[in-house]
Protein backbone atom coordinates (compact mmCIF):
# COMPACT_ATOMS: atom_id res chain seq x y z
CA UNK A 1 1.51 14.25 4.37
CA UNK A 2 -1.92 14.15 4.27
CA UNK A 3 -2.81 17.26 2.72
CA UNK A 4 -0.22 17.20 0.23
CA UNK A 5 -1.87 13.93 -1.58
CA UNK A 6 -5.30 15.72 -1.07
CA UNK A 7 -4.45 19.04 -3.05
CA UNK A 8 -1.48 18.05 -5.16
CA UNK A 9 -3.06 17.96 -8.68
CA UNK A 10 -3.03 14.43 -10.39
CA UNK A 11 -0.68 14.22 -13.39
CA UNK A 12 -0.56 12.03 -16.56
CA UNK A 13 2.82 10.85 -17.35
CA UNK A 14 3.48 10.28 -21.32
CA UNK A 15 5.80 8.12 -22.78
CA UNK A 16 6.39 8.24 -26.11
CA UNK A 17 9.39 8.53 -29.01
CA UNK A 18 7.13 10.31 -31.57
CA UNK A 19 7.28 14.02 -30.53
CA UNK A 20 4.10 14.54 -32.46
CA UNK A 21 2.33 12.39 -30.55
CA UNK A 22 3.71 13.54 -27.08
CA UNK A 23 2.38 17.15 -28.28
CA UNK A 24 -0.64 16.01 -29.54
CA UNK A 25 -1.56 14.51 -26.00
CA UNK A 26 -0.13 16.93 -23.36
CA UNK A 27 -2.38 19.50 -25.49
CA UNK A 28 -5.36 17.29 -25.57
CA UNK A 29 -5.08 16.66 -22.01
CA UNK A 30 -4.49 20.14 -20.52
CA UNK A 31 -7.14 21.28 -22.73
CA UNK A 32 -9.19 19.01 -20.59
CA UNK A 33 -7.67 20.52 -17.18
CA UNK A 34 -5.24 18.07 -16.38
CA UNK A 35 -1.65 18.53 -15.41
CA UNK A 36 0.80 16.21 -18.14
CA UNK A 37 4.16 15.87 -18.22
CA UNK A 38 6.27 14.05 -21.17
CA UNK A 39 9.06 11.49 -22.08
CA UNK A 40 10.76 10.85 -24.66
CA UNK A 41 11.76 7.68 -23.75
CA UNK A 42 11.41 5.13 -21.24
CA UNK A 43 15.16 5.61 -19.61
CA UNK A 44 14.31 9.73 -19.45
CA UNK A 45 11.10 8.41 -17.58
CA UNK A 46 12.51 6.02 -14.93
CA UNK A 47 14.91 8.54 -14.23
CA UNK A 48 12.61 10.98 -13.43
CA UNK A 49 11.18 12.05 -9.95
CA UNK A 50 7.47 11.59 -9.42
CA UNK A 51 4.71 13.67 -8.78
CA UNK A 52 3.27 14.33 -5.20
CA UNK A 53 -0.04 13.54 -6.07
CA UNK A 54 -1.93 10.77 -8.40
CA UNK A 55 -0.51 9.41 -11.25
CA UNK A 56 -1.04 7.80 -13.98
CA UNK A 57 0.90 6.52 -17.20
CA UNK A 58 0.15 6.32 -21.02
CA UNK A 59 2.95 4.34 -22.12
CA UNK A 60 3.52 3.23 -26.02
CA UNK A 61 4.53 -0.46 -26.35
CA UNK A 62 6.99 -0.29 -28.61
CA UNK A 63 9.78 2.68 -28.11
CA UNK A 64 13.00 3.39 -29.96
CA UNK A 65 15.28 0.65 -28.56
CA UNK A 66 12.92 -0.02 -25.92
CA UNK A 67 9.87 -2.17 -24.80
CA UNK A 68 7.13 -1.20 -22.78
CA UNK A 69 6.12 -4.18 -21.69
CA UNK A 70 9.47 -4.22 -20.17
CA UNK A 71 9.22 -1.04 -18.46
CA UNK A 72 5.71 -2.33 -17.11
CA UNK A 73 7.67 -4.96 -15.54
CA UNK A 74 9.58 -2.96 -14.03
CA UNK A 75 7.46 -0.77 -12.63
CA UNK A 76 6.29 -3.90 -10.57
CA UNK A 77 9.31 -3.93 -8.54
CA UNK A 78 9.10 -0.19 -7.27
CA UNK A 79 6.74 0.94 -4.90
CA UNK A 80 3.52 3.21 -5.54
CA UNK A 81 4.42 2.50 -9.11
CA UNK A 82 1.39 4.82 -11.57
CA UNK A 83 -0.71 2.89 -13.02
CA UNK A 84 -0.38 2.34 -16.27
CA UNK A 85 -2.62 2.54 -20.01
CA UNK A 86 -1.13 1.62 -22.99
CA UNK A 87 -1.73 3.67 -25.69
CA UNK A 88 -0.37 2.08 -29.14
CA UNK A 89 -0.54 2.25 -32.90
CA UNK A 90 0.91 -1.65 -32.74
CA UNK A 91 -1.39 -3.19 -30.61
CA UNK A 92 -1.97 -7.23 -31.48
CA UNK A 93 -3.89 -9.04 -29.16
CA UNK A 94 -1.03 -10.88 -27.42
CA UNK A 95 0.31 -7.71 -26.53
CA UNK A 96 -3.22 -6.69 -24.92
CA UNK A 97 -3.42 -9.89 -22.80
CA UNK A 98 0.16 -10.07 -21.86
CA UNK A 99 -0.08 -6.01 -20.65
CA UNK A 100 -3.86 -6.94 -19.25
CA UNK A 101 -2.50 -9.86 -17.14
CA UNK A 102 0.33 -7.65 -15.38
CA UNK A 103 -2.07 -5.12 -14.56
CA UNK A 104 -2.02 -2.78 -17.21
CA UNK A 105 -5.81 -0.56 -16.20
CA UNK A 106 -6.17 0.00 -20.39
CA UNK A 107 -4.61 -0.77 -23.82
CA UNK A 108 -5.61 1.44 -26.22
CA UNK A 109 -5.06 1.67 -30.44
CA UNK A 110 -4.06 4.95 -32.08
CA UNK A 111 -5.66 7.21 -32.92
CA UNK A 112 -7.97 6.83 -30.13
CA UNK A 113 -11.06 8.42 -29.32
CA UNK A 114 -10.56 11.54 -27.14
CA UNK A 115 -13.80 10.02 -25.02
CA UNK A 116 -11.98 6.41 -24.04
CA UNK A 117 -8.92 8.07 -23.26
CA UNK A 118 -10.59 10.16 -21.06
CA UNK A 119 -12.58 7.37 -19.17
CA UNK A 120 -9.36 5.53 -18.89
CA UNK A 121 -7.54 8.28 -17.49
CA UNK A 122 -9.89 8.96 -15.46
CA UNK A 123 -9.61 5.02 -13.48
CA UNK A 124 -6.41 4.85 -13.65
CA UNK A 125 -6.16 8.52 -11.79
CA UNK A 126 -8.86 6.95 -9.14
CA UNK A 127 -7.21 4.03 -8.62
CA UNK A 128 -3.68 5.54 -7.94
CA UNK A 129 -5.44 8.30 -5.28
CA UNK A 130 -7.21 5.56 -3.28
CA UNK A 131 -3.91 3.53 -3.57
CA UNK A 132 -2.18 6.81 -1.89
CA UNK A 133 -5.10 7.37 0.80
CA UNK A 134 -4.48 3.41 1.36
CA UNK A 135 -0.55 4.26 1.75
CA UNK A 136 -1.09 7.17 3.93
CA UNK A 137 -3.43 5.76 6.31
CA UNK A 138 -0.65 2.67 6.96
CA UNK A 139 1.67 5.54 7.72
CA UNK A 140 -0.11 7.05 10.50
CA UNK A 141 -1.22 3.50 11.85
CA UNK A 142 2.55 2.17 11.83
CA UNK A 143 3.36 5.96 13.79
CA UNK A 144 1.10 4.85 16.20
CA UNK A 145 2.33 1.46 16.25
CA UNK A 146 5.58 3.08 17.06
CA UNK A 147 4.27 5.15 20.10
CA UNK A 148 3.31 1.81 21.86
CA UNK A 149 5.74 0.61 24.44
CA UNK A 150 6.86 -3.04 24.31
CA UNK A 151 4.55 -4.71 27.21
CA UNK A 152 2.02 -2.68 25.07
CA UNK A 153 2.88 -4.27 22.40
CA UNK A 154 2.74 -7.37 24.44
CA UNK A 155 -1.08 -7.08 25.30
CA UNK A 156 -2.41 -5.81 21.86
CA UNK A 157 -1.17 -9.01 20.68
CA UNK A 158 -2.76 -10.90 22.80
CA UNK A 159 -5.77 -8.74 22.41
CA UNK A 160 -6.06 -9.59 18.81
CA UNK A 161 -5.39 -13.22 19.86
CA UNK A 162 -9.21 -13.41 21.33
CA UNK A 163 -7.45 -13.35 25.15
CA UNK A 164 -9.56 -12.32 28.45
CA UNK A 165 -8.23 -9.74 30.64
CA UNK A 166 -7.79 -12.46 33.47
CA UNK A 167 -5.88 -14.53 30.96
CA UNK A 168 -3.34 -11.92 29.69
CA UNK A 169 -2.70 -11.27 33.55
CA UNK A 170 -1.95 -14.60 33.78
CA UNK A 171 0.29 -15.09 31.02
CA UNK A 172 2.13 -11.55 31.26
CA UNK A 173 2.29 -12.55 35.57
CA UNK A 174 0.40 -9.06 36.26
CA UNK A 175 -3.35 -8.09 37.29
CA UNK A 176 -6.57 -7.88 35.63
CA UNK A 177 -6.56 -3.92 36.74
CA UNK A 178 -2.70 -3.35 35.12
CA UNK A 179 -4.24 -5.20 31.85
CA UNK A 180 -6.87 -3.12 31.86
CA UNK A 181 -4.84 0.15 31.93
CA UNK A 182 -2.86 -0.96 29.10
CA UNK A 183 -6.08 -2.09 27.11
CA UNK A 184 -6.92 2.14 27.73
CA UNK A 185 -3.70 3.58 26.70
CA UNK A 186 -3.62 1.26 23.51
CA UNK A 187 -6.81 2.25 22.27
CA UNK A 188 -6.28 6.05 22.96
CA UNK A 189 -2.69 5.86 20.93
CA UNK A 190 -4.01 3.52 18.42
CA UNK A 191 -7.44 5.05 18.29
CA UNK A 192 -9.33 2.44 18.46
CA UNK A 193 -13.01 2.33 19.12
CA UNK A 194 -13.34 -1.34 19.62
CA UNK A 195 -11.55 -4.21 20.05
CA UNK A 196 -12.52 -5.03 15.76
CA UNK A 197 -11.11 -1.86 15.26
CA UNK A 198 -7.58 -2.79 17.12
CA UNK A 199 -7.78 -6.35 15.10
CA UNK A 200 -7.99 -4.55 11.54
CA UNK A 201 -5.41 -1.79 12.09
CA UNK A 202 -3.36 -4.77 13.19
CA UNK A 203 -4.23 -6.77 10.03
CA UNK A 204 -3.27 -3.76 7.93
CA UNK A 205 -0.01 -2.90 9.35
CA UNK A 206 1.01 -6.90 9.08
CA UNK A 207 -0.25 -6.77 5.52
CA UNK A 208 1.79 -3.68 4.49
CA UNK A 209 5.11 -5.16 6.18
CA UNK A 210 7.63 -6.32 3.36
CA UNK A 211 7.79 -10.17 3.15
CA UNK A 212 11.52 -10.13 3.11
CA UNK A 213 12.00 -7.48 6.31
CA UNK A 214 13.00 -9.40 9.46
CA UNK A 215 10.64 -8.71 12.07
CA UNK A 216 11.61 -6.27 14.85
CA UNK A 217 12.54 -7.32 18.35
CA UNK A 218 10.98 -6.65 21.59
CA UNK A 219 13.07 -4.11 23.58
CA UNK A 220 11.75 -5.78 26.65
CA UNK A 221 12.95 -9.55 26.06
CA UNK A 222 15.00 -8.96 22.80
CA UNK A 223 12.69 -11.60 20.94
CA UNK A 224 10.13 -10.73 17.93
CA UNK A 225 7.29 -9.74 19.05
CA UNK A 226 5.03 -12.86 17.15
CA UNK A 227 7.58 -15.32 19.17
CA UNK A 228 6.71 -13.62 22.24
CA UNK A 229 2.94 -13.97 21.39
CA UNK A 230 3.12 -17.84 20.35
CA UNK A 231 5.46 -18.27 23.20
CA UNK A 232 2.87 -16.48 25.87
CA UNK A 233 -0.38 -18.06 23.76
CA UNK A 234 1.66 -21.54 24.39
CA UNK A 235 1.61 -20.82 28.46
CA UNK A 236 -1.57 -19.78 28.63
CA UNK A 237 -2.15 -23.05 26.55
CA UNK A 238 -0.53 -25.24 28.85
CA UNK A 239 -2.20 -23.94 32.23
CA UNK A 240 -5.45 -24.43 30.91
CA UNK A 241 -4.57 -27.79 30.64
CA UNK A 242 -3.10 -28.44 33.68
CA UNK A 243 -6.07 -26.71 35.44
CA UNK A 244 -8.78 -27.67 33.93
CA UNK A 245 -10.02 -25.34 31.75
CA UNK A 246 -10.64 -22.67 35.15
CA UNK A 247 -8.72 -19.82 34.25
């Protein structure tokens, strides 16, 4: 996966219902090296698979029997969506702000300078590529999420919780030495360097889960794994308090 989104070429995406224009661009822009494709309207472009590498979109606002503000907000709801620069001859300054606001990276009057299109392009191609290197690096760390086996599972949590070795034997009713063989053979899956390291990877795989996707259970007690976490952090909780502090 990796070295497809490093040597797949980037591609603009055009969508426009004036053919003229749509030729005018696609020879503008592989004049200028760059790999175009084009649309004649927004329901040919939806429909349409997308490139393997970056992306981007110059979208006109207002298409035959269309919007493309509408199509920008629809774009929202599908993932890895281009990014998108509106290129218009009907540009007001509502439009702008509206198509600003919901992320649009330019918004651009026809005829427009070959120069600003260029520069525009040229962000909107960046920001797609590091949003694909940030997509493909959550990959491999949920792959090595995967590899981990429940009770390792079990310990990284606590890891990232700020837990002592002689606390997470406690709480998982094992040794300091067991603890400390599963601290090894999480860092070698995860490849971790440091404990930081295990906290971020962490952080980014929680951050890339869908809000609405129910969170997987533990094939060791059935129960998510954050319940078995809280539930363990609560123990460990508990015993401090009921001996002092000593653990």
């Amino acid at each position: 996966m990796g070295e497809s989104v490093e040597k797949a070429a980037p591609t603009v995406l055009v969508v426009d219902d004036d053919r003229t224009v749509r030729q005018a661009l696609a020879g503008l822009l592989r004049a200028r090296g760059m790999q175009v494709e084009t649309f004649a309207s927004a329901r040919e472009f939806l429909g349409a698979s997308r490139p393997d590498g970056p992306a981007c979109l110059l979208l006109e606002v207002r298409l035959a029997g269309e919007n493309g503000l509408m199509v920008q907000e629809a774009l929202r709801a599908v993932a890895h969506a281009p990014p998108i620069i509106f290129l218009t001859g009907y540009g007001t300054v509502p439009l702008a702000v509206q198509a600003m606001k919901a992320g649009a990276v330019d918004f651009l009057q026809k005829p427009v300078e070959a120069p600003a299109l260029q520069a525009a392009i040229a962000i909107a191609l960046a920001q797609d590529a590091r949003a694909r290197d940030r997509q493909h690096h959550q990959t491999e760390l949920r792959q090595r999420f995967a590899t981990l086996t429940p009770r390792e599972r079990e310990v990284l949590g606590l890891i990232t919780s700020g837990l002592l070795n002689k606390e997470m034997a406690y709480v998982l009713g094992t040794t300091e030495k067991t603890i400390k063989t599963h601290r090894c053979h999480i860092k070698q899956k995860m490849q971790a360097g440091s404990v930081a390291h295990l906290v971020r990877m962490v952080l980014m795989v929680e951050m890339d889960e869908p809000q609405t996707a129910p969170p997987q259970p533990c094939r060791s007690t059935g129960e998510p794994p954050h319940l078995v976490w809280n539930r363990t952090l609560a123990a460990l909780k508990a015993a401090r308090e009921h001996n002092g502090s000593r653990l």
